[in-house]
N, C-alpha and C. Protein backbone atom coordinates (compact mmCIF):
# COMPACT_ATOMS: atom_id res chain seq x y z
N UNK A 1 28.54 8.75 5.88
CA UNK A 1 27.75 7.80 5.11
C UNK A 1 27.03 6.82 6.04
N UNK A 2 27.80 5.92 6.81
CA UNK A 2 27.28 5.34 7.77
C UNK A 2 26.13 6.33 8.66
N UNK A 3 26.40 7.18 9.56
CA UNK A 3 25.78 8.18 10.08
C UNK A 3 23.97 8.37 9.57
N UNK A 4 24.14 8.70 8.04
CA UNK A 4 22.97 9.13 7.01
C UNK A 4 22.16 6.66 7.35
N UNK A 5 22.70 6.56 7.07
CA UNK A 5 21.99 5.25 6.83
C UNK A 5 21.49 4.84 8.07
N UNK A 6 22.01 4.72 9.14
CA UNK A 6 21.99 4.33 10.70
C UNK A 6 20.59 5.53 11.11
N UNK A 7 20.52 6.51 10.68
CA UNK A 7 19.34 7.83 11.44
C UNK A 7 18.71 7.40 10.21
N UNK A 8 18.78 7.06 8.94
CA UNK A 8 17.53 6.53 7.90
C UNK A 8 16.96 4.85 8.35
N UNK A 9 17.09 4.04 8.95
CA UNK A 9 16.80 3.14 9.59
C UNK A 9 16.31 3.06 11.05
N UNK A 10 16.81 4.03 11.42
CA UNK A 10 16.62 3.89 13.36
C UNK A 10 15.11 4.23 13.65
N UNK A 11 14.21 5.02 12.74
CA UNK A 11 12.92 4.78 13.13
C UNK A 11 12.28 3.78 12.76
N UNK A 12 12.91 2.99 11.61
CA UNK A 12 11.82 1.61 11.25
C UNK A 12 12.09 0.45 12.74
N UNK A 13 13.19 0.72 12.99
CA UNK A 13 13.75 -0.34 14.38
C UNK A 13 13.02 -0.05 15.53
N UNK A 14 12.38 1.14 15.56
CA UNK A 14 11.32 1.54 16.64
C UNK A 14 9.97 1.42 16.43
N UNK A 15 9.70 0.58 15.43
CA UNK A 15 7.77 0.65 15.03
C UNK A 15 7.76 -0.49 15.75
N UNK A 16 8.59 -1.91 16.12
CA UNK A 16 7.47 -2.54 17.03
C UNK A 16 7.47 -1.94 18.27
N UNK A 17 8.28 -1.37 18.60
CA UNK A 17 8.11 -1.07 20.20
C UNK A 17 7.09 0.26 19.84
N UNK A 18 5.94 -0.02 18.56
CA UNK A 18 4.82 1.35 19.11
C UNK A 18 3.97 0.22 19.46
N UNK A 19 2.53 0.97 20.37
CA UNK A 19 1.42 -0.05 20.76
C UNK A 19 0.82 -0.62 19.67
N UNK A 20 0.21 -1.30 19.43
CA UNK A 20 -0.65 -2.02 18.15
C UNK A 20 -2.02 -0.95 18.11
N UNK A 21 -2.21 0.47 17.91
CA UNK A 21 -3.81 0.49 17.89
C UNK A 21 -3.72 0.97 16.11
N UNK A 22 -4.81 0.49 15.77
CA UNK A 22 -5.26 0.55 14.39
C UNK A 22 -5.96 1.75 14.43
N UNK A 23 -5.73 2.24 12.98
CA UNK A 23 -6.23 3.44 12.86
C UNK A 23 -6.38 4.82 13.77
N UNK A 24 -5.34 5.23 14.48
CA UNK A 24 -5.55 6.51 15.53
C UNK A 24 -5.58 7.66 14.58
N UNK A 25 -5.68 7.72 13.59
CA UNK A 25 -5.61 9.25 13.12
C UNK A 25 -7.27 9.52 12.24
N UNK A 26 -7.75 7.96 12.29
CA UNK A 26 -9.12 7.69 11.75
C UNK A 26 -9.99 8.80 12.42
N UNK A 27 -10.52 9.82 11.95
CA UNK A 27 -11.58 10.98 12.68
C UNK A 27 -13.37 10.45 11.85
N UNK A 28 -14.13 11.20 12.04
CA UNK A 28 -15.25 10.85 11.86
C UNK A 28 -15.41 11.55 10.47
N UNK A 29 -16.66 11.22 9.67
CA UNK A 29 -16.81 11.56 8.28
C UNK A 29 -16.60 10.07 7.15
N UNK A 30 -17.24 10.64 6.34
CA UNK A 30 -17.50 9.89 4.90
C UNK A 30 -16.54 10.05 3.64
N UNK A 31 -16.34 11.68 4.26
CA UNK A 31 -16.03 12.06 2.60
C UNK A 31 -14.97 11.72 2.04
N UNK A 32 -14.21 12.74 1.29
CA UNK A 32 -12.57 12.50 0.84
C UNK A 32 -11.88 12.97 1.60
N UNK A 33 -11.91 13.75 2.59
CA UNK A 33 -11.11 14.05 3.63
C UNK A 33 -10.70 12.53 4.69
N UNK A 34 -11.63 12.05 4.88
CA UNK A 34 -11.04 11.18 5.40
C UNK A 34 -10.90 9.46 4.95
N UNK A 35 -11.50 9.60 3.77
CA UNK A 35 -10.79 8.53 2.95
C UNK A 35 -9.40 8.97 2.67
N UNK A 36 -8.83 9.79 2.70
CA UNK A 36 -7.54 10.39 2.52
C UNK A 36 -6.41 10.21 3.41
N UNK A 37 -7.22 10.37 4.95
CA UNK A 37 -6.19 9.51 5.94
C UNK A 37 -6.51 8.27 6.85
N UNK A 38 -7.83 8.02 6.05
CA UNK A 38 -7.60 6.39 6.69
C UNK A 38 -6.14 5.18 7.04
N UNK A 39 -5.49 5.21 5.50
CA UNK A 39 -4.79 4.42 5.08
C UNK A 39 -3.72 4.80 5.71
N UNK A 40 -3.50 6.00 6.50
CA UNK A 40 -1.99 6.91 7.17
C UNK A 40 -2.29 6.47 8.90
N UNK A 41 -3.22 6.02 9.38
CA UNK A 41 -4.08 6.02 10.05
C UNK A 41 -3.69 4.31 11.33
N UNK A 42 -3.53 3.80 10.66
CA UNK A 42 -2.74 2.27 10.85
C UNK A 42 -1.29 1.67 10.49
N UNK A 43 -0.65 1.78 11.67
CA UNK A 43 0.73 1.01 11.26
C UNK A 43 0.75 -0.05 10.57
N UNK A 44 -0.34 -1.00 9.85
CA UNK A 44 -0.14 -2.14 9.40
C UNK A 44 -0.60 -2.01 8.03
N UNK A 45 -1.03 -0.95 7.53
CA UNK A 45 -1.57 -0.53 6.69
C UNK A 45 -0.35 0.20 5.84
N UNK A 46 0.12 1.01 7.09
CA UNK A 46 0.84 2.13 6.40
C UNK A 46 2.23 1.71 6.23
N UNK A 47 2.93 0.58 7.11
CA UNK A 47 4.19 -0.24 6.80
C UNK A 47 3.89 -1.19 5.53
N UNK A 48 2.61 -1.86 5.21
CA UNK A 48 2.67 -2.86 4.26
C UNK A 48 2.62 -2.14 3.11
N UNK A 49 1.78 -1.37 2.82
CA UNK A 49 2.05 -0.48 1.30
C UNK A 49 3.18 -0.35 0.94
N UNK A 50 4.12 0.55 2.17
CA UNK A 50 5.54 0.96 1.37
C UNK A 50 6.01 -0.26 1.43
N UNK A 51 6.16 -1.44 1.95
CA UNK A 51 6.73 -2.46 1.91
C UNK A 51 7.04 -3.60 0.56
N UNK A 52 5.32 -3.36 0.06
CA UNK A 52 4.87 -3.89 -1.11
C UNK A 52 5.92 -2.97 -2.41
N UNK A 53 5.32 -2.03 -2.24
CA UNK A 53 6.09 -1.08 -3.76
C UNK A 53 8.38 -0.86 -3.32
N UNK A 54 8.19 -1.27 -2.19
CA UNK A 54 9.95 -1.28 -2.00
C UNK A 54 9.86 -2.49 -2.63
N UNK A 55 9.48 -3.62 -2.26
CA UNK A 55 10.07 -4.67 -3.01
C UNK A 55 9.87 -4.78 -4.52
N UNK A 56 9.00 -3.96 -4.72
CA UNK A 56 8.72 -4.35 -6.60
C UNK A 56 9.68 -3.42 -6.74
N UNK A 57 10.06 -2.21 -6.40
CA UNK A 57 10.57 -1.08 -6.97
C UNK A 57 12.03 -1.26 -7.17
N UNK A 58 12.65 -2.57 -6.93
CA UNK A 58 13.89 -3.15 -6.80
C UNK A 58 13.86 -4.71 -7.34
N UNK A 59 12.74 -5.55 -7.13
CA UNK A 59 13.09 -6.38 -7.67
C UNK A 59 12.22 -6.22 -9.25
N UNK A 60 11.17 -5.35 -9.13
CA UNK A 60 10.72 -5.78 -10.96
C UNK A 60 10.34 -4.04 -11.30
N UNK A 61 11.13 -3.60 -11.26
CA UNK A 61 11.59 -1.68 -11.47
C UNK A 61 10.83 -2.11 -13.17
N UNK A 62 10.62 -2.74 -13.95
CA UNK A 62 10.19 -2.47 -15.09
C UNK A 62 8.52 -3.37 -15.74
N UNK A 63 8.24 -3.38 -14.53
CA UNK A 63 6.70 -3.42 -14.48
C UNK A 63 5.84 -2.52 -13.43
N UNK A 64 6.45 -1.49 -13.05
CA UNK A 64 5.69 -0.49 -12.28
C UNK A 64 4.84 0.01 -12.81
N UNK A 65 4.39 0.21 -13.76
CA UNK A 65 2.87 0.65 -14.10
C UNK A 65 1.73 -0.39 -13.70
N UNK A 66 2.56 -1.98 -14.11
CA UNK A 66 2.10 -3.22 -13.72
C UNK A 66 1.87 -3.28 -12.54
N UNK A 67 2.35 -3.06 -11.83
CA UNK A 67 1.95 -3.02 -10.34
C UNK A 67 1.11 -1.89 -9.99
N UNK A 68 0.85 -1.00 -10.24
CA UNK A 68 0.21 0.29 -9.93
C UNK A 68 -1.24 0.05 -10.09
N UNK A 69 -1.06 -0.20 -11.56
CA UNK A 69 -2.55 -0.56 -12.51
C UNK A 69 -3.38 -1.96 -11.47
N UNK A 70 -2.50 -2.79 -11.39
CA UNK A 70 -2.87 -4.28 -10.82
C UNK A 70 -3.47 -3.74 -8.83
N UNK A 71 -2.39 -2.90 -8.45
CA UNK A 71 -2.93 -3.07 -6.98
C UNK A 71 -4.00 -1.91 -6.65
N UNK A 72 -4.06 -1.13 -7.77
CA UNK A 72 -5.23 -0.36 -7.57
C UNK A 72 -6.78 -0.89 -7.92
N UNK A 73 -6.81 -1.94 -8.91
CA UNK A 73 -8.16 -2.61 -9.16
C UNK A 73 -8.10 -3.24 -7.78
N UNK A 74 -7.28 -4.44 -7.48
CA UNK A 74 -7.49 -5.64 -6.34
C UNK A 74 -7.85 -4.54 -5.47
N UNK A 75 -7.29 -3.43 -5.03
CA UNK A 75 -7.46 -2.76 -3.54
C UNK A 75 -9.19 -2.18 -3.34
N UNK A 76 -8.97 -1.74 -5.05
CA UNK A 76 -10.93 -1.31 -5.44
C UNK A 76 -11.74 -2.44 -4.82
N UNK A 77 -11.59 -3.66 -5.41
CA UNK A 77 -12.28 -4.59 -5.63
C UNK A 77 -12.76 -5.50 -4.10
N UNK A 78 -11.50 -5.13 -3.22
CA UNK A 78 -11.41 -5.52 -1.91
C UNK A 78 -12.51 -4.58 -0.78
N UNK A 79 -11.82 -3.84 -1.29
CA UNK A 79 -12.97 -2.56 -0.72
C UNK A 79 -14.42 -2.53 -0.67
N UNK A 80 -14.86 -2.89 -2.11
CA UNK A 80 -16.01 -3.06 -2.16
C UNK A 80 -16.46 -4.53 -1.77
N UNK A 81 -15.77 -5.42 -1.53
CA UNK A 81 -16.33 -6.67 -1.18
C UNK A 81 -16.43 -6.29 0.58
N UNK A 82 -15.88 -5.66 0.85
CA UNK A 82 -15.71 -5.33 2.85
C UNK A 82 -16.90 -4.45 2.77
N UNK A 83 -17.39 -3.53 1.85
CA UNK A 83 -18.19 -2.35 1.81
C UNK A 83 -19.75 -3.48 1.81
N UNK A 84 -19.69 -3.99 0.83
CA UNK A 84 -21.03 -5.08 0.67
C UNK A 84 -21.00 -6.30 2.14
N UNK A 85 -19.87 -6.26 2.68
CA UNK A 85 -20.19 -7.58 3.85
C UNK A 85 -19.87 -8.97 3.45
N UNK A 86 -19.25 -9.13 1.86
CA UNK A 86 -18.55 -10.12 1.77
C UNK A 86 -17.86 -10.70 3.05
N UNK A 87 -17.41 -11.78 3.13
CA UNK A 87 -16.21 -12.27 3.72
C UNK A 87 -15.14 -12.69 2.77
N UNK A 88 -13.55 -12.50 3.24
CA UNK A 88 -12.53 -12.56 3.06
C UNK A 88 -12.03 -13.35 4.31
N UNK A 89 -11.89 -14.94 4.32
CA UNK A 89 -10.99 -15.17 5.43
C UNK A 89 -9.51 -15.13 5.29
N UNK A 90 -9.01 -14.72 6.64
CA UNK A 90 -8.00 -14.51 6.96
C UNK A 90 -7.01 -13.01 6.71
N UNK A 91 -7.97 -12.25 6.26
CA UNK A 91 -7.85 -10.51 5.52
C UNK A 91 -6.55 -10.06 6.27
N UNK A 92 -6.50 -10.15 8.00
CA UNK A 92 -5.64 -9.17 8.62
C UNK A 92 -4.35 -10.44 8.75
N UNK A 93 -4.55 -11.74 8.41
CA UNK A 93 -3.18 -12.35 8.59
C UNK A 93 -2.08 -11.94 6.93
N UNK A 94 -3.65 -11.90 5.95
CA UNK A 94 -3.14 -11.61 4.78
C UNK A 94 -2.52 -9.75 4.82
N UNK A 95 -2.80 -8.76 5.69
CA UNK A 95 -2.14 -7.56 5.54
C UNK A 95 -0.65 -8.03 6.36
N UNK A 96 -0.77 -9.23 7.40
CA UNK A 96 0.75 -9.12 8.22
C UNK A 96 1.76 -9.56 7.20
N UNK A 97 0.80 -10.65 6.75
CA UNK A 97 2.17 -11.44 5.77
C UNK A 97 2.70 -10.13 4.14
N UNK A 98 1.61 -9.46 4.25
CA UNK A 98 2.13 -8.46 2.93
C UNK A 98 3.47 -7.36 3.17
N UNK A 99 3.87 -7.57 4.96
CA UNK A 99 4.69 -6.76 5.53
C UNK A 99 5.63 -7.79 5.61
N UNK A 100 5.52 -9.10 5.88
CA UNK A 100 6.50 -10.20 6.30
C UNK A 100 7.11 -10.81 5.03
N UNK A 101 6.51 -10.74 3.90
CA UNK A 101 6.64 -11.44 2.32
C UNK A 101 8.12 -10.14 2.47
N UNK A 102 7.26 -9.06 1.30
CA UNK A 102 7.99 -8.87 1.16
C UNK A 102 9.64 -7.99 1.69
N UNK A 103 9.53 -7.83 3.18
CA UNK A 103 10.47 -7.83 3.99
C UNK A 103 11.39 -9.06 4.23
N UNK A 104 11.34 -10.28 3.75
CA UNK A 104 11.95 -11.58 3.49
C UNK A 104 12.64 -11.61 2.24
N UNK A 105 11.95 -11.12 1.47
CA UNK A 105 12.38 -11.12 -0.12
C UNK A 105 13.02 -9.99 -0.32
N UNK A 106 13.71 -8.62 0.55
CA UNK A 106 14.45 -8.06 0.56
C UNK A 106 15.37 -8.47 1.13
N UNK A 107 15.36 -9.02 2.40
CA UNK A 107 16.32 -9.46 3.42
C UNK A 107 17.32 -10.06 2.63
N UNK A 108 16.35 -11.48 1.82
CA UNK A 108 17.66 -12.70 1.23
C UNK A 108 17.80 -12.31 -0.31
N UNK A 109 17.12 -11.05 -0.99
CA UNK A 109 17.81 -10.84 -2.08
C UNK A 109 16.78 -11.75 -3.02
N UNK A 110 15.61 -11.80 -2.91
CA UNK A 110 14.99 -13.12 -3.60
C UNK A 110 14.17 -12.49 -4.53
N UNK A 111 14.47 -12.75 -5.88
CA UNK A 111 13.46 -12.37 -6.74
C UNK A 111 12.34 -13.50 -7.08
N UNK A 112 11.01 -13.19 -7.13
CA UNK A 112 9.90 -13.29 -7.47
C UNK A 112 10.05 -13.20 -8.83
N UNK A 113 9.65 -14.27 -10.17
CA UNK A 113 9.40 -14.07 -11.09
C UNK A 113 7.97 -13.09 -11.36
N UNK A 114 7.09 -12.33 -12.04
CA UNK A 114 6.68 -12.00 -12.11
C UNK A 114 5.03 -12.57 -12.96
N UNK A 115 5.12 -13.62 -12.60
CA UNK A 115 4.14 -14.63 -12.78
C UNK A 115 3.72 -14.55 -11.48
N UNK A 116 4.67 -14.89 -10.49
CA UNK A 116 4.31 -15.17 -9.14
C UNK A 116 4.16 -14.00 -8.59
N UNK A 117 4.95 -12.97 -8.37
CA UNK A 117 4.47 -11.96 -7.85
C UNK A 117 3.26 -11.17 -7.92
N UNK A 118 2.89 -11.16 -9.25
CA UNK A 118 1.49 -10.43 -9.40
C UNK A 118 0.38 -11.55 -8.49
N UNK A 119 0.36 -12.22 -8.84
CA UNK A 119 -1.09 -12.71 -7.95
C UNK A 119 -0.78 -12.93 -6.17
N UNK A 120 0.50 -13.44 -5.77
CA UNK A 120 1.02 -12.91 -4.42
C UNK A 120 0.84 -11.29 -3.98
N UNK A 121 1.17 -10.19 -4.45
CA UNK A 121 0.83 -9.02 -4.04
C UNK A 121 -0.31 -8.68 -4.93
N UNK A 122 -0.98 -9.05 -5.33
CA UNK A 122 -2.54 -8.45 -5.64
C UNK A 122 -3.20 -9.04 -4.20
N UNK A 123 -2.85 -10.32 -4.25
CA UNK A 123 -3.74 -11.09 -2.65
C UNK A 123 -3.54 -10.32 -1.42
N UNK A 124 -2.41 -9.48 -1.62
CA UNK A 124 -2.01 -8.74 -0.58
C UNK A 124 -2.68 -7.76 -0.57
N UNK A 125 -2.61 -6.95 -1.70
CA UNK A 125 -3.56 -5.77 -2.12
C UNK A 125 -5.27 -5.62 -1.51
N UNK A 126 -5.82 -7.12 -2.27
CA UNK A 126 -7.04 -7.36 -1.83
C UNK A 126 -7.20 -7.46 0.04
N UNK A 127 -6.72 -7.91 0.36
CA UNK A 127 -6.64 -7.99 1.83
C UNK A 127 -6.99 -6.66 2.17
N UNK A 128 -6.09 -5.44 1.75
CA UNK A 128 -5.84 -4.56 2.77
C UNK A 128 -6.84 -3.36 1.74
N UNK A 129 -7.68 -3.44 1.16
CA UNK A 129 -9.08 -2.88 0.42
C UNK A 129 -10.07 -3.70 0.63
N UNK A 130 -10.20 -4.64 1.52
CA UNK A 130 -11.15 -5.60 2.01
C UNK A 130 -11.18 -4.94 3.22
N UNK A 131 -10.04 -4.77 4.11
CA UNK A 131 -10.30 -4.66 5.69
C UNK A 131 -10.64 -3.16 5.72
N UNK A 132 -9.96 -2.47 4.39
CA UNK A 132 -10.33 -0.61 4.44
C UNK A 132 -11.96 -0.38 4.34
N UNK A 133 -12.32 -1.44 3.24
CA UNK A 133 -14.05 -1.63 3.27
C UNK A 133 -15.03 -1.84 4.07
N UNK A 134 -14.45 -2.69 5.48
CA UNK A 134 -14.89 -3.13 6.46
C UNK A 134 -15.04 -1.99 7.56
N UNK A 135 -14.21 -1.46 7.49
CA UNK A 135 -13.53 0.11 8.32
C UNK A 135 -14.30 1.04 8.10
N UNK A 136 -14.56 1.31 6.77
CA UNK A 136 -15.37 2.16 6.63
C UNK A 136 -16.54 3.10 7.34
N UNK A 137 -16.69 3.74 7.05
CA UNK A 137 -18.14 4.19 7.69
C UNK A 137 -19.45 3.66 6.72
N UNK A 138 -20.81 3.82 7.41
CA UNK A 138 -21.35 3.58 6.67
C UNK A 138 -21.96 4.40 5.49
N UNK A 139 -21.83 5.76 5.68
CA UNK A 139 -21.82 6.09 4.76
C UNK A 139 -21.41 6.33 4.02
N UNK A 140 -19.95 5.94 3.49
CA UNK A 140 -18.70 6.39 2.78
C UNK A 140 -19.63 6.29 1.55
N UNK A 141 -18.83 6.90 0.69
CA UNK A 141 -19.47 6.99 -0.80
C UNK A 141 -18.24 7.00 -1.63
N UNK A 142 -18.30 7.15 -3.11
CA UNK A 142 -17.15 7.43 -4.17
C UNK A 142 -15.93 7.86 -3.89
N UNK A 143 -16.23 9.30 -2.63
CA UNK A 143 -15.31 10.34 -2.52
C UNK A 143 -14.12 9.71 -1.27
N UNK A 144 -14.83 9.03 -0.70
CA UNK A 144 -14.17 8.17 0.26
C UNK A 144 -13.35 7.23 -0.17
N UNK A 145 -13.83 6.65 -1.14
CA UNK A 145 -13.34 5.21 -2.23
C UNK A 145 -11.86 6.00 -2.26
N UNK A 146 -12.19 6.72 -3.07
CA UNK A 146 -11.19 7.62 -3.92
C UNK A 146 -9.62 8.24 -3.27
N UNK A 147 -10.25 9.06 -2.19
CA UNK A 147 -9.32 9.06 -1.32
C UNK A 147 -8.59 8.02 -0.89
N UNK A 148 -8.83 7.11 -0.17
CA UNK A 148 -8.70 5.77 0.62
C UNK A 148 -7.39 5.35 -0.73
N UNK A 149 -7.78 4.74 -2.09
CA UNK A 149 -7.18 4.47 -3.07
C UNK A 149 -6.05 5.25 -3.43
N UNK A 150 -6.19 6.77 -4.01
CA UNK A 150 -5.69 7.45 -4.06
C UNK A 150 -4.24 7.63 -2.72
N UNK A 151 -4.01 8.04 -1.81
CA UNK A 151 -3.05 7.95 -0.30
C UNK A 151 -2.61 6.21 -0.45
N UNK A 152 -3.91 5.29 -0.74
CA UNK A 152 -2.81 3.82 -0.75
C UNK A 152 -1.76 3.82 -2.14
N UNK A 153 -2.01 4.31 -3.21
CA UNK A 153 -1.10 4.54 -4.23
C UNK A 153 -0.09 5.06 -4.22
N UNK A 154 -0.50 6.38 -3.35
CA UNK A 154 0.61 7.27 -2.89
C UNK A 154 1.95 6.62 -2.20
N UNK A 155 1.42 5.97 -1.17
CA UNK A 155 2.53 5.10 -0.31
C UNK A 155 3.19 3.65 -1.12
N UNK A 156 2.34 2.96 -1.75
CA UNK A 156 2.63 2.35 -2.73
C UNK A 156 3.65 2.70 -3.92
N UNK A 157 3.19 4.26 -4.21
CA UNK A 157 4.83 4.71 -4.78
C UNK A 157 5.91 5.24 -4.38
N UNK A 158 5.56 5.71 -3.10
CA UNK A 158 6.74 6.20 -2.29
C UNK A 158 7.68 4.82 -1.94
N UNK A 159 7.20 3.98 -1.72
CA UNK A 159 8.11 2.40 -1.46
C UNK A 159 8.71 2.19 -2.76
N UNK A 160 7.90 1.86 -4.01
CA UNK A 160 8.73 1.88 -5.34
C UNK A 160 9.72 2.81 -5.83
N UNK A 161 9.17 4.19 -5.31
CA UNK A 161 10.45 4.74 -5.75
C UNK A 161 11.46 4.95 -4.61
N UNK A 162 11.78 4.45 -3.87
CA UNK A 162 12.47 4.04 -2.42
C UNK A 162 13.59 2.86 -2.89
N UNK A 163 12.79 1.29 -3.57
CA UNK A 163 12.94 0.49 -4.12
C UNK A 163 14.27 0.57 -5.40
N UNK A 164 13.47 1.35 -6.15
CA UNK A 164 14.42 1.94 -7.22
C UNK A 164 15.40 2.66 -7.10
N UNK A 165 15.24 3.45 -6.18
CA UNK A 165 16.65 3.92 -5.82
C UNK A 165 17.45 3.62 -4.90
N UNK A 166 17.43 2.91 -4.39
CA UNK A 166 18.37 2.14 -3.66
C UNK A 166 18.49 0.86 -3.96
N UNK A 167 18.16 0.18 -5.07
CA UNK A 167 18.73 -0.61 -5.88
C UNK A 167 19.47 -1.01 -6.21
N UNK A 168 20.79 0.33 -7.10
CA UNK A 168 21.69 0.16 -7.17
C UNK A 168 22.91 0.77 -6.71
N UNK A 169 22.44 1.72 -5.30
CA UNK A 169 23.09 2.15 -4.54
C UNK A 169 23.38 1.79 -3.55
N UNK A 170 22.73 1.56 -2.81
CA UNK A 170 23.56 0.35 -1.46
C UNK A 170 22.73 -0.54 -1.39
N UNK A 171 22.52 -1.66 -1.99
CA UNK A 171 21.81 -2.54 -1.64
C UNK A 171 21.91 -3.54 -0.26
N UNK A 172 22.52 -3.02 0.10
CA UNK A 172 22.61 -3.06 2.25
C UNK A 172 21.88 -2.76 2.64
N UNK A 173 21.63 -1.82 1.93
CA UNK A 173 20.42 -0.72 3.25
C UNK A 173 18.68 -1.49 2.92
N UNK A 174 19.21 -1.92 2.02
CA UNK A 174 17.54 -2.66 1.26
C UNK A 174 17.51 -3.87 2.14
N UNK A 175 18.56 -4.95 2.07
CA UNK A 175 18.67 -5.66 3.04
C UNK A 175 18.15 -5.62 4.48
N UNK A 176 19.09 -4.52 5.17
CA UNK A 176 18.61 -4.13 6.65
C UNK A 176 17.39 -3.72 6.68
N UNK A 177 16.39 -2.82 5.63
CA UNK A 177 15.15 -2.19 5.84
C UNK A 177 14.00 -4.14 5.40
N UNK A 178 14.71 -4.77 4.79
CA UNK A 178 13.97 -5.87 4.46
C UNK A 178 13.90 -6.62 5.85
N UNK A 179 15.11 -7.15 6.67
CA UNK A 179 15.04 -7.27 8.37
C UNK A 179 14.04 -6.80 9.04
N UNK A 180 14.33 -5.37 8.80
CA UNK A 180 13.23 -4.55 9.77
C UNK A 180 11.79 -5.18 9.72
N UNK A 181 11.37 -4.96 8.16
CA UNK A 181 10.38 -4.93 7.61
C UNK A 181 9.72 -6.65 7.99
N UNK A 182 10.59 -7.49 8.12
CA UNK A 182 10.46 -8.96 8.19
C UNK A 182 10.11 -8.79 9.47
N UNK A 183 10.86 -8.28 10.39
CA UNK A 183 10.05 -8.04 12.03
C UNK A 183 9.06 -7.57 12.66
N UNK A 184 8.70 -6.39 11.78
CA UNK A 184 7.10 -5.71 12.00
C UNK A 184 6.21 -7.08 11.36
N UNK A 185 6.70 -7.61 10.19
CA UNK A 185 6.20 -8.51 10.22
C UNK A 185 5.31 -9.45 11.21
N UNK A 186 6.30 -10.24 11.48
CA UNK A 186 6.52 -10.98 12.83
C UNK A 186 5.74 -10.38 13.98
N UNK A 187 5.99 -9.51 14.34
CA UNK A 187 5.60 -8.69 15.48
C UNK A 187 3.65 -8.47 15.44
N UNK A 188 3.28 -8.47 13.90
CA UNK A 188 1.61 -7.94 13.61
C UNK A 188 1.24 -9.40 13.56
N UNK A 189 1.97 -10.41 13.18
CA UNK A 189 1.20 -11.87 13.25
C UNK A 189 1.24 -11.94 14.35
N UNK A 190 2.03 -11.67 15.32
CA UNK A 190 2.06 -12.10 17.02
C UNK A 190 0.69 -11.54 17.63
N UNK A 191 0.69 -10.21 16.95
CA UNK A 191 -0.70 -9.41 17.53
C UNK A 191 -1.85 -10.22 17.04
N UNK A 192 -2.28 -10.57 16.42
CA UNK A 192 -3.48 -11.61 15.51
C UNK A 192 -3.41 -12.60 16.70
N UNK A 193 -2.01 -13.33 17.32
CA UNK A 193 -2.50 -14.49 17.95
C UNK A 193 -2.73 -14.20 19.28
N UNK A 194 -2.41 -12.68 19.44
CA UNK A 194 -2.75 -12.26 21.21
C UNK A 194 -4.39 -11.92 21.29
């Protein structure tokens, strides 16, 4: 038992010691192919999604459609404001803290009423469909949108249902992955101030 939990943790304990480069799996193109692995593409991207849906998927397991429905508009909506040249200040401190939130709020066990949570992880949401907009190519179109959205949902439910099931099975291990998760944290705001 120990064994299974210790080798299910020991790679999250090794993501800060990877280098910080954003997006390495980012290849060239518009279409849905690679709106598809943009979002797989960035450690800060790809730790804060599952991060986001672990913590709802345990602390508010009975608004998951609520969350689904909610971070797929903000992530739309972000997107297209990065796609048009809006500004969003502070976008990439807002993707660290969406890894540092809710990796804190696993750590100490802290529930978020759900007043507060929705507009805290939508802001999070928006952030990280703002900076995907910015990323973009210029010619991305629908199919790109789509993809991009589509793979952030994906990981978004792989954390919720991560969340949910380990809920009420060892809620230790939610703990220790909330640590972890609080340190990549830590570790992507450090990168912002280097």
């Amino acid at each position: 038992m120990l064994k299974r939990t210790v080798t299910g943790i020991l790679p999250m304990l090794l993501l800060p010691a990877l280098p910080a480069q954003a997006h390495v799996l980012a290849g060239t193109g518009a279409g849905l192919a690679a709106g598809i692995l943009h979002p797989l593409s960035g450690l800060d991207h790809l730790v804060a999604l599952f991060a986001i849906g672990l913590w709802w998927g345990h602390a508010l397991p009975g608004h998951v459609r609520l969350l689904a429905a909610s971070c797929a508009l903000a992530l739309s909506a972000g997107m297209l404001a990065g796609l048009n040249g809006l500004a969003l200040p502070m976008a990439e401190t807002g993707i660290a803290l969406s890894v540092l939130v809710p990796g804190l709020l696993l750590a100490t066990r802290l529930h978020l009423p759900l007043a507060v949570g929705m507009p805290v992880f939508g802001w999070f949401a928006l952030n990280h469909g703002y900076v995907h907009g910015l990323e973009a190519p210029v010619s991305a179109g629908a199919a790109y949108g789509l993809g991009l959205i589509g793979t952030s949902m994906v990981l978004l439910g792989l954390g919720t249902a991560a969340g949910m099931y380990r809920a009420g099975r060892r809620p230790v291990v939610l703990r220790l992955a909330g640590a972890v998760l609080a340190g990549v944290g830590v570790w992507l705001i450090g990168g912002l101030a280097a």
